[in-house]
Protein backbone atom coordinates (compact mmCIF):
# COMPACT_ATOMS: atom_id res chain seq x y z
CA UNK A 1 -23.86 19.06 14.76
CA UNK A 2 -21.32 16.46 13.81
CA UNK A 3 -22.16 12.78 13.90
CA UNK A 4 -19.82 10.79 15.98
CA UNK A 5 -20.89 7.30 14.24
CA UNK A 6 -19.35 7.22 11.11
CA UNK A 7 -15.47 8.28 9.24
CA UNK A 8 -15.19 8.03 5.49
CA UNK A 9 -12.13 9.39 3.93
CA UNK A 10 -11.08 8.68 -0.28
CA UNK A 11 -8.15 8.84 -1.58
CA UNK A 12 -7.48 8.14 -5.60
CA UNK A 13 -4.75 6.45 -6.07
CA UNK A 14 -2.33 5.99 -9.35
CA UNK A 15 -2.33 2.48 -9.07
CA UNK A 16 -4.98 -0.29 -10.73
CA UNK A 17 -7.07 -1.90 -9.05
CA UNK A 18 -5.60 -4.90 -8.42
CA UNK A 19 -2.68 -3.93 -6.72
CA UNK A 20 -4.11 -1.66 -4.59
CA UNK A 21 -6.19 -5.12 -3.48
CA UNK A 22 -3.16 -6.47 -2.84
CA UNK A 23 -1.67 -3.71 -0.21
CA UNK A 24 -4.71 -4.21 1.42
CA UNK A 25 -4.82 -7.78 1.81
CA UNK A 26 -1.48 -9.45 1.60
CA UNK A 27 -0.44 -9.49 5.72
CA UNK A 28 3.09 -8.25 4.66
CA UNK A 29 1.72 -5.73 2.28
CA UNK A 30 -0.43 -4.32 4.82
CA UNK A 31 2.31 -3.96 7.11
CA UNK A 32 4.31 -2.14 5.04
CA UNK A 33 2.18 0.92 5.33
CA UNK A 34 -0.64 0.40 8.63
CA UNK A 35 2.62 -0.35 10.83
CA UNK A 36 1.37 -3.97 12.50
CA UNK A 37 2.80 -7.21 11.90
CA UNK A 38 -0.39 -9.83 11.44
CA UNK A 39 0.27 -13.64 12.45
CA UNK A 40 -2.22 -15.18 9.85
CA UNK A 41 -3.67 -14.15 6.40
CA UNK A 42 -6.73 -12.65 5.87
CA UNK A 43 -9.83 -14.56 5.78
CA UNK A 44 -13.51 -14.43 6.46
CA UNK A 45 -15.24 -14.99 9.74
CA UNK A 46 -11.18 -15.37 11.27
CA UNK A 47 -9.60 -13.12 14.02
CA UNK A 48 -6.05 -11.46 13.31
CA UNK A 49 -3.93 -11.65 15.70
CA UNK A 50 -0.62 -9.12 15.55
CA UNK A 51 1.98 -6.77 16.99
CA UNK A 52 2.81 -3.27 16.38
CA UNK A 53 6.31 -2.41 15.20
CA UNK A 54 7.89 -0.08 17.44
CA UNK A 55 5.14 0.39 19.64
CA UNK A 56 2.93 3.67 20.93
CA UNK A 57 4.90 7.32 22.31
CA UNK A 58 2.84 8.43 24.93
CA UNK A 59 3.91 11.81 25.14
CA UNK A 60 3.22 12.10 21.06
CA UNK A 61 -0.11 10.51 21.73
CA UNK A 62 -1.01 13.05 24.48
CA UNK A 63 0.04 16.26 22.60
CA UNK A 64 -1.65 15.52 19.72
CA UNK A 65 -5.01 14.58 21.62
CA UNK A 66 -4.48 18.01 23.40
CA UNK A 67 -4.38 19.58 19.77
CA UNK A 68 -7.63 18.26 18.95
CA UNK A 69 -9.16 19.78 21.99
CA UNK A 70 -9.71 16.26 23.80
CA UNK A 71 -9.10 15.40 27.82
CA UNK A 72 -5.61 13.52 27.28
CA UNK A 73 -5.86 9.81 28.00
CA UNK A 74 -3.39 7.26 28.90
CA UNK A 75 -2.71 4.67 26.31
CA UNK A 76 -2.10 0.84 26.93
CA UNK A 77 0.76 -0.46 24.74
CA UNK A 78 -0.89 -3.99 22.97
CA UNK A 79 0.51 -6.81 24.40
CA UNK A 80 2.11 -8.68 21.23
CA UNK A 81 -0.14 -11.10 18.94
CA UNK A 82 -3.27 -9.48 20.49
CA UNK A 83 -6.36 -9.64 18.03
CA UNK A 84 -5.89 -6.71 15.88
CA UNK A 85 -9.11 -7.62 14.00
CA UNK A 86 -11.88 -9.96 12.94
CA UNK A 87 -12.32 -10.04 9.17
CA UNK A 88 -16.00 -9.80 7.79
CA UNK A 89 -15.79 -9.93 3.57
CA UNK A 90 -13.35 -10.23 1.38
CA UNK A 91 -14.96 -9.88 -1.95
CA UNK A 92 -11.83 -9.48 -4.69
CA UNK A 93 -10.78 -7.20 -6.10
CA UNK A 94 -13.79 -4.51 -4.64
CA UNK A 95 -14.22 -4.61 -1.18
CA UNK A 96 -12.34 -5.85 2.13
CA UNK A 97 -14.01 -5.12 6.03
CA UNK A 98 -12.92 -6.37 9.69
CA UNK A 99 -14.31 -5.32 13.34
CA UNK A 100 -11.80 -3.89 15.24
CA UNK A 101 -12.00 -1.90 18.63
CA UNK A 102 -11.80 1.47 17.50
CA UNK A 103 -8.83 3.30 19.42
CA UNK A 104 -7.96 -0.04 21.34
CA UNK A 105 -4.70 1.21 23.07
CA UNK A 106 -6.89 3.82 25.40
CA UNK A 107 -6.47 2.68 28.78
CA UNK A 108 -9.87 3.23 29.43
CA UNK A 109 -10.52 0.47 26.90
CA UNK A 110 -11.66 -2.67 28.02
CA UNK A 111 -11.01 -4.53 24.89
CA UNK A 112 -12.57 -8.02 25.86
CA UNK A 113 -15.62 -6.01 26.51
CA UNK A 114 -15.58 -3.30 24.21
CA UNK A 115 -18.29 -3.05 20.90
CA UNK A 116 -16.12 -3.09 17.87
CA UNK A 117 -16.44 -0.22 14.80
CA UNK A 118 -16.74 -1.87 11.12
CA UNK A 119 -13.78 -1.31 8.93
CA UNK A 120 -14.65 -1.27 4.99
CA UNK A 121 -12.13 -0.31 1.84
CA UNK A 122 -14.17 0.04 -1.14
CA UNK A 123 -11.93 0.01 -4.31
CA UNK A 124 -13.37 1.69 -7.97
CA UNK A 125 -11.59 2.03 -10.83
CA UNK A 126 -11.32 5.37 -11.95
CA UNK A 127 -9.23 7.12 -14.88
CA UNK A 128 -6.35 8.28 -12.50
CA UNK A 129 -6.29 4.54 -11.25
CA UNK A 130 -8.00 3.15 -7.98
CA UNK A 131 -10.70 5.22 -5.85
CA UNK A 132 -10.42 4.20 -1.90
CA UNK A 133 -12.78 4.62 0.14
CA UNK A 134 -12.45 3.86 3.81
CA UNK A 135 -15.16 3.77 6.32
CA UNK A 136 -15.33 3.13 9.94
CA UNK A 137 -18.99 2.73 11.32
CA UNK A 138 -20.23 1.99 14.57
CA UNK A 139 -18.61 4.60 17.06
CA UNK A 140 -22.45 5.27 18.60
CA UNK A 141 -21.83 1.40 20.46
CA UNK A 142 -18.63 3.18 21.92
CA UNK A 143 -19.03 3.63 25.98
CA UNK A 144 -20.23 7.27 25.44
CA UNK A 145 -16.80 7.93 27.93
CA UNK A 146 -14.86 7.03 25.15
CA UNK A 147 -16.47 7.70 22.19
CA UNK A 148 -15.38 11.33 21.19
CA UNK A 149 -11.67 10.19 21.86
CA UNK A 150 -11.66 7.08 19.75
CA UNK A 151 -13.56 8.63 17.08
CA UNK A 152 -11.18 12.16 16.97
CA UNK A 153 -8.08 9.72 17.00
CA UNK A 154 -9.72 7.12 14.58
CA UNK A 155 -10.34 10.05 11.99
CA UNK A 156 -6.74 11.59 12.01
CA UNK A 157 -5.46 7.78 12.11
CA UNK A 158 -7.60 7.00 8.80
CA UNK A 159 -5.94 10.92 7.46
CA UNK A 160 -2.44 9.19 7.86
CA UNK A 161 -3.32 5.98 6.75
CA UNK A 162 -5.11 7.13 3.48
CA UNK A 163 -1.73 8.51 2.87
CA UNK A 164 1.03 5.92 3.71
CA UNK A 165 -1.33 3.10 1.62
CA UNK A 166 -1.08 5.70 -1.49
CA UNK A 167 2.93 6.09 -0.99
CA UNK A 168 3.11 2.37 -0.71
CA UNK A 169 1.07 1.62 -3.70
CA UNK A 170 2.78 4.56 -6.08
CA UNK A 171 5.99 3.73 -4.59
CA UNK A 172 6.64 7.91 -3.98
């Protein structure tokens, strides 16, 4: 049986350490590659506010959740400068973690009410460069409506982001 609670995906990337520290928390670095614009730096114990470029596509959202077997759900575009996330540590140049609501823009998502997941990037230098690993804990607090969704579309979302963060850091 697979555990709904917790995503971890690495990535090695040909980059030091240091810079990869910097895509993750300079606000325009990081929305170079995660696709949000963020109103405030990074800093402990502080909420995020932000706006996603472009928005959501509905009908790309509901064909892929179809593809992983899921119910399709309706999404809710984010209203712009909505908290994106609350920052937890920033300890340079190793790790960085927020709360966020985990798959926020499901209608069904009550985000004033909803338990938040706990974001972590672990960075470890490694002889091809940087090791990332990203984690996102918490999906058991999920309403148990909701939780398979937001963890299926949290994992493939992690997948794609693993990957834009390593062509933004080795500039390929």
């Amino acid at each position: 049986m697979t555990s709904l609670d917790r995503i971890e995906k690495q990535v090695v990337l040909r980059a030091p350490v240091e810079r990869v520290w910097r895509a993750l928390t300079d606000i325009q670095e990081f929305a170079q590659w995660f696709g949000v614009k963020l109103d405030q730096p990074f800093a402990p114990g502080r909420a995020i506010t932000g706006s996603f470029e472009g928005g959501f596509d509905q009908d790309e959202i509901t064909r892929y959740q179809a593809s992983l077997g899921l119910q399709p759900a309706a999404i809710r575009q984010p209203l712009p400068h909505a908290v994106f996330c609350t920052v937890e540590r920033m300890e340079a140049p190793r790790v960085f973690s927020f709360r966020w609501v985990p798959f926020g823009i499901d209608a069904e998502c009550d985000p004033e009410q909803e338990p938040t997941t706990l974001v972590e990037f672990q960075l470890e230098t490694v002889p091809e460069g940087t090791r990332l690993t990203i984690t996102e804990s918490g999906f058991e607090r999920v309403p148990a409506h909701r939780r398979e969704r937001a963890f299926m579309m949290n994992d493939g979302g992690w997948a794609a982001q693993a990957d834009n963060i390593r062509r933004h850091v080795e500039g390929a």
